[in-house]
C-alpha atoms as a PDB file:
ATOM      1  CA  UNK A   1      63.960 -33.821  39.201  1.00  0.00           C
ATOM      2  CA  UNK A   2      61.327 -31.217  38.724  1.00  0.00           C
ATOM      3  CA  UNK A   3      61.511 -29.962  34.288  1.00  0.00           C
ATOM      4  CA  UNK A   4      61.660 -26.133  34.784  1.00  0.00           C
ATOM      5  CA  UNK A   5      59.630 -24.113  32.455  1.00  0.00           C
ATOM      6  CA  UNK A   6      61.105 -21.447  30.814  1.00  0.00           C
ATOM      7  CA  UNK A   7      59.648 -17.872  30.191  1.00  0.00           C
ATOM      8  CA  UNK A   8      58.725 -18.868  26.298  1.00  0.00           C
ATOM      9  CA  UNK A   9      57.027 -21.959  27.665  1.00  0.00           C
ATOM     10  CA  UNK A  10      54.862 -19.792  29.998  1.00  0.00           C
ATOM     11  CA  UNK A  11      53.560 -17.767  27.461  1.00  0.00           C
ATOM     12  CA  UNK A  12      52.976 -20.228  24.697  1.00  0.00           C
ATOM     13  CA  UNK A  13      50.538 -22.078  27.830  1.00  0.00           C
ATOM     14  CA  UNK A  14      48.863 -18.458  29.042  1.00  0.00           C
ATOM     15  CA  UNK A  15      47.990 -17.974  25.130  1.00  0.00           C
ATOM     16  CA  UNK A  16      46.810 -21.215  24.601  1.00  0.00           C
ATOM     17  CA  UNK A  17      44.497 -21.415  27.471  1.00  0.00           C
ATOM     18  CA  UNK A  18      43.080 -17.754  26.882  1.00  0.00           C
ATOM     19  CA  UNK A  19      42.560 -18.653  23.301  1.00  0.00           C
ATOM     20  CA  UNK A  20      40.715 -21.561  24.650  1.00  0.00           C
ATOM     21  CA  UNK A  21      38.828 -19.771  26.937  1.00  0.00           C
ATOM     22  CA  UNK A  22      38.227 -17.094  24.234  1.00  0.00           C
ATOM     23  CA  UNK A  23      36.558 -19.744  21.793  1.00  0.00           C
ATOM     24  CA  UNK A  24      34.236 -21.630  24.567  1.00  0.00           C
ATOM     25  CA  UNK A  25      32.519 -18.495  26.321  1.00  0.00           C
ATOM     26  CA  UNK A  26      30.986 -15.818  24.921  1.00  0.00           C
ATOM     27  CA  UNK A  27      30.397 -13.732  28.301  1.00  0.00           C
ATOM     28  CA  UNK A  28      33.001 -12.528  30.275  1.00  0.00           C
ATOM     29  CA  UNK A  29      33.367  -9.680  33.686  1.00  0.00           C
ATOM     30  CA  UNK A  30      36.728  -7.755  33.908  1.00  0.00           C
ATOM     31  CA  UNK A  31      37.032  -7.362  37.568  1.00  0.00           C
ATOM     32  CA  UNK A  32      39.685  -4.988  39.778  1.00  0.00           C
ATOM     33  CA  UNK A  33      41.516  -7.225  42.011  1.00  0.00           C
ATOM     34  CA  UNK A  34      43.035  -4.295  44.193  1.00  0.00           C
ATOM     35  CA  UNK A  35      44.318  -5.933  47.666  1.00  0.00           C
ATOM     36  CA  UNK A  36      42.583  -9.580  47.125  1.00  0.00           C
ATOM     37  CA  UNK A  37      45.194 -12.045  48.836  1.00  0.00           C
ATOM     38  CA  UNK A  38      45.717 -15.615  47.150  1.00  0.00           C
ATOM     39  CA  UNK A  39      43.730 -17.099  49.758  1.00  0.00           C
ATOM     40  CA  UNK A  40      40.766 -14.807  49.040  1.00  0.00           C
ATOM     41  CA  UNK A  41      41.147 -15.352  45.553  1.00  0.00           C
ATOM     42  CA  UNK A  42      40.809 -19.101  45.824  1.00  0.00           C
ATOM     43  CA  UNK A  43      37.573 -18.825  47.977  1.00  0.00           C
ATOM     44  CA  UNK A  44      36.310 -17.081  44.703  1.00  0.00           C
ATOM     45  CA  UNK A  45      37.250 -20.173  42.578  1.00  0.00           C
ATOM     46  CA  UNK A  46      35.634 -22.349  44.766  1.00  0.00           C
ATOM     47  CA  UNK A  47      32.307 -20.375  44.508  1.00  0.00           C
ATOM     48  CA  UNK A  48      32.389 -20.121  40.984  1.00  0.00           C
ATOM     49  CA  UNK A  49      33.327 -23.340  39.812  1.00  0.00           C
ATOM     50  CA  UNK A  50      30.600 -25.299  37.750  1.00  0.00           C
ATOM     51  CA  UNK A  51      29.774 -22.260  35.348  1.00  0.00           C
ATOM     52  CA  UNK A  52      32.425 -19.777  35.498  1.00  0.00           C
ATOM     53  CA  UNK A  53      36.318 -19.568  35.435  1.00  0.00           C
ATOM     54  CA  UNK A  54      38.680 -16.696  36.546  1.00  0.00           C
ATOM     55  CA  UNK A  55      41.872 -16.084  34.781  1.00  0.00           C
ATOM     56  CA  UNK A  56      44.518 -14.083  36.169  1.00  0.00           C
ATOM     57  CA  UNK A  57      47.222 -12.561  34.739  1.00  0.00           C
ATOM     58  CA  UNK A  58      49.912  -9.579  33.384  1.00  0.00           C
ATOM     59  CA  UNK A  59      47.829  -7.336  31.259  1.00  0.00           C
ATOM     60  CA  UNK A  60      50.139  -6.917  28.380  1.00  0.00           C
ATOM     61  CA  UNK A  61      49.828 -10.944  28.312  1.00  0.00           C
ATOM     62  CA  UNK A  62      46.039 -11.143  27.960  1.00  0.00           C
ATOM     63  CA  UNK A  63      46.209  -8.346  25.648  1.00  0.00           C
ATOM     64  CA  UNK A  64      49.135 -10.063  23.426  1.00  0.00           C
ATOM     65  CA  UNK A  65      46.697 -13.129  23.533  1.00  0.00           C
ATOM     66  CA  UNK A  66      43.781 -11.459  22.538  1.00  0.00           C
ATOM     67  CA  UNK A  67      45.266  -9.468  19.425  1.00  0.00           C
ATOM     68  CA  UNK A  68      46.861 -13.457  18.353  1.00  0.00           C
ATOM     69  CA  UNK A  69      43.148 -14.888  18.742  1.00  0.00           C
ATOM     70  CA  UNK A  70      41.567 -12.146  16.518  1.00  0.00           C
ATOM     71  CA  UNK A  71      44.193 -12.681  13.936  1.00  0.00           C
ATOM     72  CA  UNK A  72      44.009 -16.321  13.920  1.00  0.00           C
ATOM     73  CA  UNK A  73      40.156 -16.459  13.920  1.00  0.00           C
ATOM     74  CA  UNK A  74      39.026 -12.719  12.289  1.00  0.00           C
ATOM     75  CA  UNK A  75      36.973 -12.143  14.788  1.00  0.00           C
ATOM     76  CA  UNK A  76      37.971  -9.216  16.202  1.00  0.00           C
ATOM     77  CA  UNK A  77      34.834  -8.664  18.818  1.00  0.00           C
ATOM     78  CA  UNK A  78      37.183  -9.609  21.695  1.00  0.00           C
ATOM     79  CA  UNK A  79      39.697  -6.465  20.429  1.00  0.00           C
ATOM     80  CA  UNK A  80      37.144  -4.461  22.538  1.00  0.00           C
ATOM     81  CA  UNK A  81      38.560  -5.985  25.777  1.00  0.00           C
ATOM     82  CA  UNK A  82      41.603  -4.918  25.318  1.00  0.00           C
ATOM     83  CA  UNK A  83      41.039  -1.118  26.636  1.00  0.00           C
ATOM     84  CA  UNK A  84      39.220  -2.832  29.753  1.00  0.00           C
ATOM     85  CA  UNK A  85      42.806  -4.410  30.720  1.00  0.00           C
ATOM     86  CA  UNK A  86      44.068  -1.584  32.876  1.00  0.00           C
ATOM     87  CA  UNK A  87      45.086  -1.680  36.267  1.00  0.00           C
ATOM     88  CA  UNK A  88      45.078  -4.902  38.570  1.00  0.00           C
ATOM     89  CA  UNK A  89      42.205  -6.674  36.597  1.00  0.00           C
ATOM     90  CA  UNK A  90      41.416 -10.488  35.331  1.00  0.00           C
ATOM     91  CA  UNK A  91      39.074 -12.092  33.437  1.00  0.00           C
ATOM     92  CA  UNK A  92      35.782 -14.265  34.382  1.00  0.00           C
ATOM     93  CA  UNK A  93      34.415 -16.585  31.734  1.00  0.00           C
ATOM     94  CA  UNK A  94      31.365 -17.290  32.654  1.00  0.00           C
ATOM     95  CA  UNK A  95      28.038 -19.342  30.883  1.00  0.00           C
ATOM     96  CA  UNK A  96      25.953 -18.856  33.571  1.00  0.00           C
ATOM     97  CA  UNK A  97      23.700 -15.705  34.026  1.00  0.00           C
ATOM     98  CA  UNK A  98      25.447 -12.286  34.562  1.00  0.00           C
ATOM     99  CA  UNK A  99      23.893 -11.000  37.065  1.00  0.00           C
ATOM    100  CA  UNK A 100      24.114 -13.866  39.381  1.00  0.00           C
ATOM    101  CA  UNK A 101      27.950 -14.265  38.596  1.00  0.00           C
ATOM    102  CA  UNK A 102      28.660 -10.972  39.754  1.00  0.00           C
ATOM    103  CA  UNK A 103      25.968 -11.302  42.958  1.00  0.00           C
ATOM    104  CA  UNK A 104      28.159 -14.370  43.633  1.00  0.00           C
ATOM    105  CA  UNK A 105      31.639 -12.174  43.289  1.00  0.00           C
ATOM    106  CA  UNK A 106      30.556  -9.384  45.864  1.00  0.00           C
ATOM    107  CA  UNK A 107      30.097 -12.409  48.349  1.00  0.00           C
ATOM    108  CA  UNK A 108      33.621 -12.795  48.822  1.00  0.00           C
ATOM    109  CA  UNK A 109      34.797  -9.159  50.652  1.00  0.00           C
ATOM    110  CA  UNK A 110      37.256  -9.231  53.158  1.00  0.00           C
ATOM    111  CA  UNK A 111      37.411  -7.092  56.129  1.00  0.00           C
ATOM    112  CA  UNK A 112      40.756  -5.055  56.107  1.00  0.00           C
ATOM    113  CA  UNK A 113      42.682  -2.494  58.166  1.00  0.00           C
ATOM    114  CA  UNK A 114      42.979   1.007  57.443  1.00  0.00           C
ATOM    115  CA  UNK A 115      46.760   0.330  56.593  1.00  0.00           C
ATOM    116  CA  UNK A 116      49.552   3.498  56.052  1.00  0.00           C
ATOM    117  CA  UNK A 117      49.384   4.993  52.783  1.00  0.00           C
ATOM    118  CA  UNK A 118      46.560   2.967  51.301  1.00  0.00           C
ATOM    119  CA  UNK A 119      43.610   4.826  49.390  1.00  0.00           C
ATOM    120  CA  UNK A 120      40.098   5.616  51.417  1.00  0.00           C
ATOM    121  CA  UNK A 121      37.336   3.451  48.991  1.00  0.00           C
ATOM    122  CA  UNK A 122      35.104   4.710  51.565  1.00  0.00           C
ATOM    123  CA  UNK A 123      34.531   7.368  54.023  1.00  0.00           C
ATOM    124  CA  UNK A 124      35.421   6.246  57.574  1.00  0.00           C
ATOM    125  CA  UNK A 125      33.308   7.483  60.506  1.00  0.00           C
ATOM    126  CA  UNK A 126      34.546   6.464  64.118  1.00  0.00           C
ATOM    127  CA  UNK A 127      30.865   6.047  65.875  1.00  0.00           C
ATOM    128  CA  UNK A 128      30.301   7.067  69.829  1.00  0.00           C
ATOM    129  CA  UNK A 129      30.764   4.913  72.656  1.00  0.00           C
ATOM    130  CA  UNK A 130      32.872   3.652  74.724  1.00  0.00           C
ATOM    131  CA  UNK A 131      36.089   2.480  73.655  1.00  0.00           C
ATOM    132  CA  UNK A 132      37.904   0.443  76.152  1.00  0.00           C
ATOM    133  CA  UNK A 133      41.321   2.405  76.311  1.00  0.00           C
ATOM    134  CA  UNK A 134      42.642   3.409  79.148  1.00  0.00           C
ATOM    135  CA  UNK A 135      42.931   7.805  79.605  1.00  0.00           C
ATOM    136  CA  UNK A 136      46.930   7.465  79.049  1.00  0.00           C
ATOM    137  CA  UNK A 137      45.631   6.953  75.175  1.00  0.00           C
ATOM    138  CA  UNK A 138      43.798   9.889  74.626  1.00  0.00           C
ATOM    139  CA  UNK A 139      46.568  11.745  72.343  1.00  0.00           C
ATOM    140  CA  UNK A 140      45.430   9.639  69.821  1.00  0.00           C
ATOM    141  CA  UNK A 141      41.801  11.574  70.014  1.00  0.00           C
ATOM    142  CA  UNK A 142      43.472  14.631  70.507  1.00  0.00           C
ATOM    143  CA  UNK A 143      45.439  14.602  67.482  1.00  0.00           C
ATOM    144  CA  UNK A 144      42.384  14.014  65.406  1.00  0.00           C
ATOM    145  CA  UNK A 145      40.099  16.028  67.407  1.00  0.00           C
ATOM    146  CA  UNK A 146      37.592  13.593  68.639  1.00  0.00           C
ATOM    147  CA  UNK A 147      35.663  14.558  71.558  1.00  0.00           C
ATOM    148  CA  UNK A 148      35.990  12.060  74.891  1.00  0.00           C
ATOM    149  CA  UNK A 149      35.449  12.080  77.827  1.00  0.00           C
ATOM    150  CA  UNK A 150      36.578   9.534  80.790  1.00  0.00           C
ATOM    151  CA  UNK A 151      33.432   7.205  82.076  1.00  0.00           C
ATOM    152  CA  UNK A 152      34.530   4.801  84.545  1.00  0.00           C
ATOM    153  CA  UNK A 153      38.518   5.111  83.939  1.00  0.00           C
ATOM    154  CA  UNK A 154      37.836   3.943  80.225  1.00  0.00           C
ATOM    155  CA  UNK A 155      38.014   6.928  77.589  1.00  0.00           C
ATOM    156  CA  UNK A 156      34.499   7.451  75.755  1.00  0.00           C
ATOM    157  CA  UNK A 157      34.134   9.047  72.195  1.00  0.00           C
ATOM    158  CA  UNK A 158      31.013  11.755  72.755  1.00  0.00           C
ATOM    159  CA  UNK A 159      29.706  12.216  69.089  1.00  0.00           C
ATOM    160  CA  UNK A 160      30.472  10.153  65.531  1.00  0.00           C
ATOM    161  CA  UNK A 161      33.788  11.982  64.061  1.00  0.00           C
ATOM    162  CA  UNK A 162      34.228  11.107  60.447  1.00  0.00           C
ATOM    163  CA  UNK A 163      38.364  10.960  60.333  1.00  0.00           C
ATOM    164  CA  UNK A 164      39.002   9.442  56.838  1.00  0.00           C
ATOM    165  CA  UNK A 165      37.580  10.907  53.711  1.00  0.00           C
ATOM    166  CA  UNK A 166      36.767   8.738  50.446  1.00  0.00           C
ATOM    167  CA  UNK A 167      39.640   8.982  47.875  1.00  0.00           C
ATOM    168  CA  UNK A 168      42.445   9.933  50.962  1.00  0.00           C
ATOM    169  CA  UNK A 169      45.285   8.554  52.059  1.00  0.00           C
ATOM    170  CA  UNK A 170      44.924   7.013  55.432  1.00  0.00           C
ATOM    171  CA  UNK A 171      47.927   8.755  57.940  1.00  0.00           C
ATOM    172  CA  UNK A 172      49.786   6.937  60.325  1.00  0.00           C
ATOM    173  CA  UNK A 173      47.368   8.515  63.220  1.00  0.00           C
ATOM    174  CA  UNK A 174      44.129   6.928  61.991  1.00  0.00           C
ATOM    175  CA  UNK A 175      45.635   3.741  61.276  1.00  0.00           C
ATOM    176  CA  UNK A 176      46.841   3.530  64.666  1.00  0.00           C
ATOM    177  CA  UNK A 177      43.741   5.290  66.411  1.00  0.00           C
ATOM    178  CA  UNK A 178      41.686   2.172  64.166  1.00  0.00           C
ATOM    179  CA  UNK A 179      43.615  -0.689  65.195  1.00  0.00           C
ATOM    180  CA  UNK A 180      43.309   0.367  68.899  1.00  0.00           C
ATOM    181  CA  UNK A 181      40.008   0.205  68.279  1.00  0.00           C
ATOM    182  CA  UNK A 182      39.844  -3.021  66.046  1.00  0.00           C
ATOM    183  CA  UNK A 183      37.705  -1.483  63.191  1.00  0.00           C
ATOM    184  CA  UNK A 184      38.615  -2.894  59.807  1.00  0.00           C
ATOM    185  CA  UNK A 185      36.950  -0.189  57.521  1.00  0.00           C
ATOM    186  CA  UNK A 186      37.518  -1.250  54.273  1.00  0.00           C
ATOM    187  CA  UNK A 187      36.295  -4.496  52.488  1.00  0.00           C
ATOM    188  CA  UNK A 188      38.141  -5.644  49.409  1.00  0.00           C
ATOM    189  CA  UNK A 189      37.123  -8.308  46.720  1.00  0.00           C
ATOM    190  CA  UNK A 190      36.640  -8.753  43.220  1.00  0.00           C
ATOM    191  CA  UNK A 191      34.951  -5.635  41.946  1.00  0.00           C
ATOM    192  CA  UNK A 192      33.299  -5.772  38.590  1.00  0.00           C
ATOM    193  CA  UNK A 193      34.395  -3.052  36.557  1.00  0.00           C
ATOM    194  CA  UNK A 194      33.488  -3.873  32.478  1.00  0.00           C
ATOM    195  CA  UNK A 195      30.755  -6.407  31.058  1.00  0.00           C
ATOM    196  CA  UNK A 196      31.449  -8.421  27.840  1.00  0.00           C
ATOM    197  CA  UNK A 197      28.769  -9.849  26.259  1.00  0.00           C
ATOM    198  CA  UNK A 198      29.033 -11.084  22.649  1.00  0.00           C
ATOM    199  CA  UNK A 199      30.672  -8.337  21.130  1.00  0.00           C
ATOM    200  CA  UNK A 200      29.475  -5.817  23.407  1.00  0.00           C
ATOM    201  CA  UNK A 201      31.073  -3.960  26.325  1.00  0.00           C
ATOM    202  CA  UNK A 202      29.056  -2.388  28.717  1.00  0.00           C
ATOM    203  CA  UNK A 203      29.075  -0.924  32.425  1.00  0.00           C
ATOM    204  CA  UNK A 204      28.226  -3.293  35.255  1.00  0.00           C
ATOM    205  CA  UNK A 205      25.409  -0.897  36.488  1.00  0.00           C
ATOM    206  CA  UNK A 206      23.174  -2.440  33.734  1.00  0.00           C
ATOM    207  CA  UNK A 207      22.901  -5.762  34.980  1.00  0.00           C
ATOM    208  CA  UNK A 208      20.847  -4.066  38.031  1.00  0.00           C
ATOM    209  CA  UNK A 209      18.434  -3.244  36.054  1.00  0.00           C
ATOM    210  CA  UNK A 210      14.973  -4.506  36.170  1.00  0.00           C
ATOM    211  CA  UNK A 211      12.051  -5.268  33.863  1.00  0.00           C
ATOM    212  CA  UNK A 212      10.124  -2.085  35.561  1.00  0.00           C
ATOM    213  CA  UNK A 213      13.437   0.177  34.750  1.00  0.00           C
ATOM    214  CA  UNK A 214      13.593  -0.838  30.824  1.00  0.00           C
ATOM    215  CA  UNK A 215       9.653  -0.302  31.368  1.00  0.00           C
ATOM    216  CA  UNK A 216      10.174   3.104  32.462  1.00  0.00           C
ATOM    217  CA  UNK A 217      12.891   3.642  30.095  1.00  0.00           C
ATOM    218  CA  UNK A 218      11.072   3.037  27.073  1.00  0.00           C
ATOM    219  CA  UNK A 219       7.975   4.898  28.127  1.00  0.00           C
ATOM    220  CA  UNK A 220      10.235   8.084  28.227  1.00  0.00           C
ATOM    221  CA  UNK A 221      11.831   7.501  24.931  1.00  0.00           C
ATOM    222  CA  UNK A 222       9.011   7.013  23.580  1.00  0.00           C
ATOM    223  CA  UNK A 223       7.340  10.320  25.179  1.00  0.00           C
ATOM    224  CA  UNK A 224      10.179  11.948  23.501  1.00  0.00           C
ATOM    225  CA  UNK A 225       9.415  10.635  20.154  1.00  0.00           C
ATOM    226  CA  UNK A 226       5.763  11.535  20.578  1.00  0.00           C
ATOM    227  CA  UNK A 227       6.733  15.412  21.404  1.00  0.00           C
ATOM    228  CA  UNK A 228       9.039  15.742  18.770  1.00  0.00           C
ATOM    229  CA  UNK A 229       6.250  14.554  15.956  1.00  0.00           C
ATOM    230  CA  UNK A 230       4.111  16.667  17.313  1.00  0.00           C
ATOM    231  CA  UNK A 231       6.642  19.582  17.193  1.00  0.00           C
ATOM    232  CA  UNK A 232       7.800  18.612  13.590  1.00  0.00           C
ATOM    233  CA  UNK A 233       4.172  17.751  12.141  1.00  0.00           C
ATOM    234  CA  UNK A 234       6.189  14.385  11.447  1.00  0.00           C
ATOM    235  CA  UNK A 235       3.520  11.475  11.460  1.00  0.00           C
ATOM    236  CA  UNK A 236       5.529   8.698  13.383  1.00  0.00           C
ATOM    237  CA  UNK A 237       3.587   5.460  14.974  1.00  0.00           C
ATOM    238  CA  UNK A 238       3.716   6.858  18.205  1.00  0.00           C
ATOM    239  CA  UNK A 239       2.159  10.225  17.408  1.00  0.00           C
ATOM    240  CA  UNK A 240      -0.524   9.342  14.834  1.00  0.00           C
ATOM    241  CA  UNK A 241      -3.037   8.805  17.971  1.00  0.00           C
ATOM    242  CA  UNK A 242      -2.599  12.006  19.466  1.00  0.00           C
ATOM    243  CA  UNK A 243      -2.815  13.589  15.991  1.00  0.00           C
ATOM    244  CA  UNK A 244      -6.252  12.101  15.218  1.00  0.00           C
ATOM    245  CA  UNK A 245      -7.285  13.112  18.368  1.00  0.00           C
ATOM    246  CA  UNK A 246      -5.959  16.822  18.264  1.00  0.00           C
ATOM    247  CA  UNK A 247      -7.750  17.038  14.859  1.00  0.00           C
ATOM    248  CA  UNK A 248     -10.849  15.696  16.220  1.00  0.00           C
ATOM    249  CA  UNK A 249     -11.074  18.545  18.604  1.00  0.00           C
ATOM    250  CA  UNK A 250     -10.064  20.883  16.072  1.00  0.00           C
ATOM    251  CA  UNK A 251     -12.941  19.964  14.136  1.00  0.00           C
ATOM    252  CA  UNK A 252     -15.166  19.645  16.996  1.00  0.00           C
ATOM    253  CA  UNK A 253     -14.546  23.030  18.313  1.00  0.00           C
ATOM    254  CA  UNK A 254     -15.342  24.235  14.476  1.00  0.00           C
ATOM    255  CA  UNK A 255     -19.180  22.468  14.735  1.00  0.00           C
ATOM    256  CA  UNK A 256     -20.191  23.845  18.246  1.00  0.00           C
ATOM    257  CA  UNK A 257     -19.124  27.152  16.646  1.00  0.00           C
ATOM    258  CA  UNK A 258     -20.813  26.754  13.022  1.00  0.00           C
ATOM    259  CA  UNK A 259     -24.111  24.760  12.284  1.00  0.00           C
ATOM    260  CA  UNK A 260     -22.077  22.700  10.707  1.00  0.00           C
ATOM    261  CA  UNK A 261     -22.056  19.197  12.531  1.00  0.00           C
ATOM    262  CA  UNK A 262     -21.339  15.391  11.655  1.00  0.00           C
ATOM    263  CA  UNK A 263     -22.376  12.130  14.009  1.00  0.00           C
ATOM    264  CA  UNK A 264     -19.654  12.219  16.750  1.00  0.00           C
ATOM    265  CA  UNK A 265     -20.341  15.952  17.069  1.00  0.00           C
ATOM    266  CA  UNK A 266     -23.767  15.260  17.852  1.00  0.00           C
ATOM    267  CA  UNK A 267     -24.252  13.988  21.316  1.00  0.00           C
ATOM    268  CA  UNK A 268     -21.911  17.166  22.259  1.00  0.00           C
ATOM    269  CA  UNK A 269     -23.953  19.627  20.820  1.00  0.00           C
ATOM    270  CA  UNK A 270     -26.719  18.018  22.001  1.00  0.00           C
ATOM    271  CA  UNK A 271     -25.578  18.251  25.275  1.00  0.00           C
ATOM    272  CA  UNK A 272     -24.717  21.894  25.471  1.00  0.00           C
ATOM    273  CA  UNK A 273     -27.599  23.268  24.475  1.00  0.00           C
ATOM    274  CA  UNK A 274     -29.599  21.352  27.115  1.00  0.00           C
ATOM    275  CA  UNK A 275     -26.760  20.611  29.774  1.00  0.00           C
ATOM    276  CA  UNK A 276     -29.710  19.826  32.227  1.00  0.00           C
ATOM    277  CA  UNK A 277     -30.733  16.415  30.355  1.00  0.00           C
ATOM    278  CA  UNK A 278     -27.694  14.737  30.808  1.00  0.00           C
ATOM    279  CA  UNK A 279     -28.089  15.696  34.589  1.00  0.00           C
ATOM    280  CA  UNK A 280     -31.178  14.595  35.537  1.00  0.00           C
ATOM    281  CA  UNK A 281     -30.782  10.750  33.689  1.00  0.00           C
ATOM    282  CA  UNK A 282     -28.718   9.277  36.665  1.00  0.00           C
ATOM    283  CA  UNK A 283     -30.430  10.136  39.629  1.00  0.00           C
ATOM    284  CA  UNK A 284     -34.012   9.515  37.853  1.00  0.00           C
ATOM    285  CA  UNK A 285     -32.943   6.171  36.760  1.00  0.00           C
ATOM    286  CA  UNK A 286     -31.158   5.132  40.283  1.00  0.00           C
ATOM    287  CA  UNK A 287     -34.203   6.038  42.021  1.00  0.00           C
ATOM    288  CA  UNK A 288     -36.204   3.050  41.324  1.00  0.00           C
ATOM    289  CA  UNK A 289     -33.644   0.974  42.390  1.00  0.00           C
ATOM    290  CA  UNK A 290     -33.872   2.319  45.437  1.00  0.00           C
ATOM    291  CA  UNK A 291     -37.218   1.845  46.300  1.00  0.00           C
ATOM    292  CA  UNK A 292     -37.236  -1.493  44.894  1.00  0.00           C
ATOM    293  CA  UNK A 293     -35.444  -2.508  48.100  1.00  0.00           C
ATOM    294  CA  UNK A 294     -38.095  -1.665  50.521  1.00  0.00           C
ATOM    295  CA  UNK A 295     -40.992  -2.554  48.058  1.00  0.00           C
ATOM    296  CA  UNK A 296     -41.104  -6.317  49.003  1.00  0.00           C
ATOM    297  CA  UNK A 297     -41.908  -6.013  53.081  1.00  0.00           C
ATOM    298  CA  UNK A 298     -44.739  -3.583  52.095  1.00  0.00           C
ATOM    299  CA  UNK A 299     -46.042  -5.699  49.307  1.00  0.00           C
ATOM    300  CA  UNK A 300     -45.720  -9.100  51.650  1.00  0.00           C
ATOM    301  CA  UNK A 301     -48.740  -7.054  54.145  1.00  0.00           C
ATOM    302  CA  UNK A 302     -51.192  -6.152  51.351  1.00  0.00           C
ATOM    303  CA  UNK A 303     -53.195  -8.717  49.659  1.00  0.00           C
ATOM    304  CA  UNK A 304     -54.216  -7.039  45.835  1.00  0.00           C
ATOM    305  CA  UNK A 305     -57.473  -8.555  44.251  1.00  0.00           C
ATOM    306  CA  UNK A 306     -56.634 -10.792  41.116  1.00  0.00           C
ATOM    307  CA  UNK A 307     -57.550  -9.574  38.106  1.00  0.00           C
ATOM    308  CA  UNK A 308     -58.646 -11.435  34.781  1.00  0.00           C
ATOM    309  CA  UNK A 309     -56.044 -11.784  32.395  1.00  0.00           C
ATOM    310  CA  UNK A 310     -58.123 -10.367  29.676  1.00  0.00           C
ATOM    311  CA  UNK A 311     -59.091  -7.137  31.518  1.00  0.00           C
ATOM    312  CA  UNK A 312     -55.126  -6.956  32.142  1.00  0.00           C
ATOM    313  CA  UNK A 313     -54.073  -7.025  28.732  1.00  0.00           C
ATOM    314  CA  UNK A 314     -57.407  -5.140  27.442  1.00  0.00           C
ATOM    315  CA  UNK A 315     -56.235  -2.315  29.787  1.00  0.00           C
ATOM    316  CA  UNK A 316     -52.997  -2.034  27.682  1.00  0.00           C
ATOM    317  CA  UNK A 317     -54.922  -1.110  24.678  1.00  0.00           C
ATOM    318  CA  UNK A 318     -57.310   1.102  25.828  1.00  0.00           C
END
């Protein structure tokens, strides 16, 4: 005969094994578990086994858990999950990396029926085409005033009708209308909602980042820092460059406009009073370069007398 466990019992185990759990992971995803069947649920398990470990349960039990493992230990770090337990939610202990935990989680979504009552997650859009029903069921178009017509004694929707909004209930006419139709709109699984990584609790979004977002994240923080220096006259690390180099022109606009002048001034001067100089040097010095190219088939034809090496190097001198 089969001990049965009493209420007490159950506890003392749930706070035991959360404590445990507590102690050997440091990383953990609070995920909604809105409409996820048993079944579903166990799929998830399956996935996840190896590195990670889903606990289920009442929240005012995790929470009782979680205040009795910060007293016991003084580490209160895990006191920040406590205002993440609301709603349907549990627990995944993971070791593994975050991101690929909660890739892993998404995998498991469920097709479901737009049932009475239940909550839009999405906006539903009934697409054209046609739909197989004989014309004795076109009341149900009617009453949500979706265009048809009759092709071939089947009725045919004309143009895409959105009929459920995100965030409404679904009526008794659109469920019905749907199931005729067998479209399962929604999806449901494990939904990450909170991250908890040593001490820290943070929104799921971050784990999409990537190395070119924190790139592009820093380079406008630190664009801000640079303006405000510059603002403030406040020398910072990030602004000292564009200071030297605002005080260089400063200077350098004071020397073309006084005879005053120092070495790094000089090639500018230099160049505006005789603009022309700078001009000319490219194209005189790439034109030899181009004539070098057809020199050789001209040289191969004529045959130059040889002259003595001393009247060569006596011609130097002369």
């Amino acid at each position: 005969m089969a001990v049965k466990v009493t209420k007490a019992e159950k506890k003392a185990s749930y706070d035991k094994k959360l404590c445990k759990l507590l102690d050997t992971y440091q990383q953990i995803l609070i995920v909604g578990a809105d409409n996820v069947g048993s079944n579903q649920l166990q799929m998830i398990r399956k996935g996840l086994r190896g590195d990670s470990i889903v606990l289920m349960g009442k929240n005012t039990m995790m929470k009782r858990s979680i205040r009795i493992h910060a007293e016991k230990t003084g580490n209160n770090a895990f006191l920040a999950l406590i205002e993440c337990l609301v709603g349907n939610v549990g627990l995944i202990f993971t070791k593994g990396d975050l991101k690929e935990v909660s890739d892993e989680v998404s995998k498991y979504k469920v097709g479901a029926p737009a049932r009475v009552g239940l909550v839009a997650p999405i906006d539903v859009v009934v697409p054209p085409g046609n739909t197989g029903l004989d014309p004795s069921q076109t009341s149900f178009f009617q009453v949500l005033n979706i265009p048809t017509k009759i092709n071939k004694g089947t009725v045919e929707i004309i143009t895409p009708v959105e009929i459920i909004k995100k965030g409404e209930k679904v009526g008794s006419s659109e469920s019905a209308l749907l199931s005729k139709l067998l479209i399962k709109p929604f999806s449901y699984g494990l939904i990450v909602q909170s991250v908890y990584d040593n001490g820290s609790v943070f929104s799921p979004e971050v784990l999409e980042l990537t190395d070119n977002d924190l790139v592009a994240r820093f380079a406008a923080g630190l664009t801000n820092v640079v303006g405000l220096s510059m603002t403030l006259d406040y020398p910072t690390l990030a602004a000292i460059p564009h200071m030297f180099i605002n005080s260089y022109k400063n200077v350098l606009s004071f020397a073309i406009a006084t005879e005053y002048s120092f070495p790094q001034a000089e090639k500018v001067k230099e160049y505006l009073k005789n603009p022309s100089k700078f001009a000319v040097a490219a194209p005189v010095a790439a034109a030899p370069s181009a004539k070098a190219k057809a020199a050789p088939a001209k040289e191969e034809k004529k045959e130059e007398p040889e002259e003595d090496e001393d009247d060569f190097v006596g011609g130097l001198f002369d």
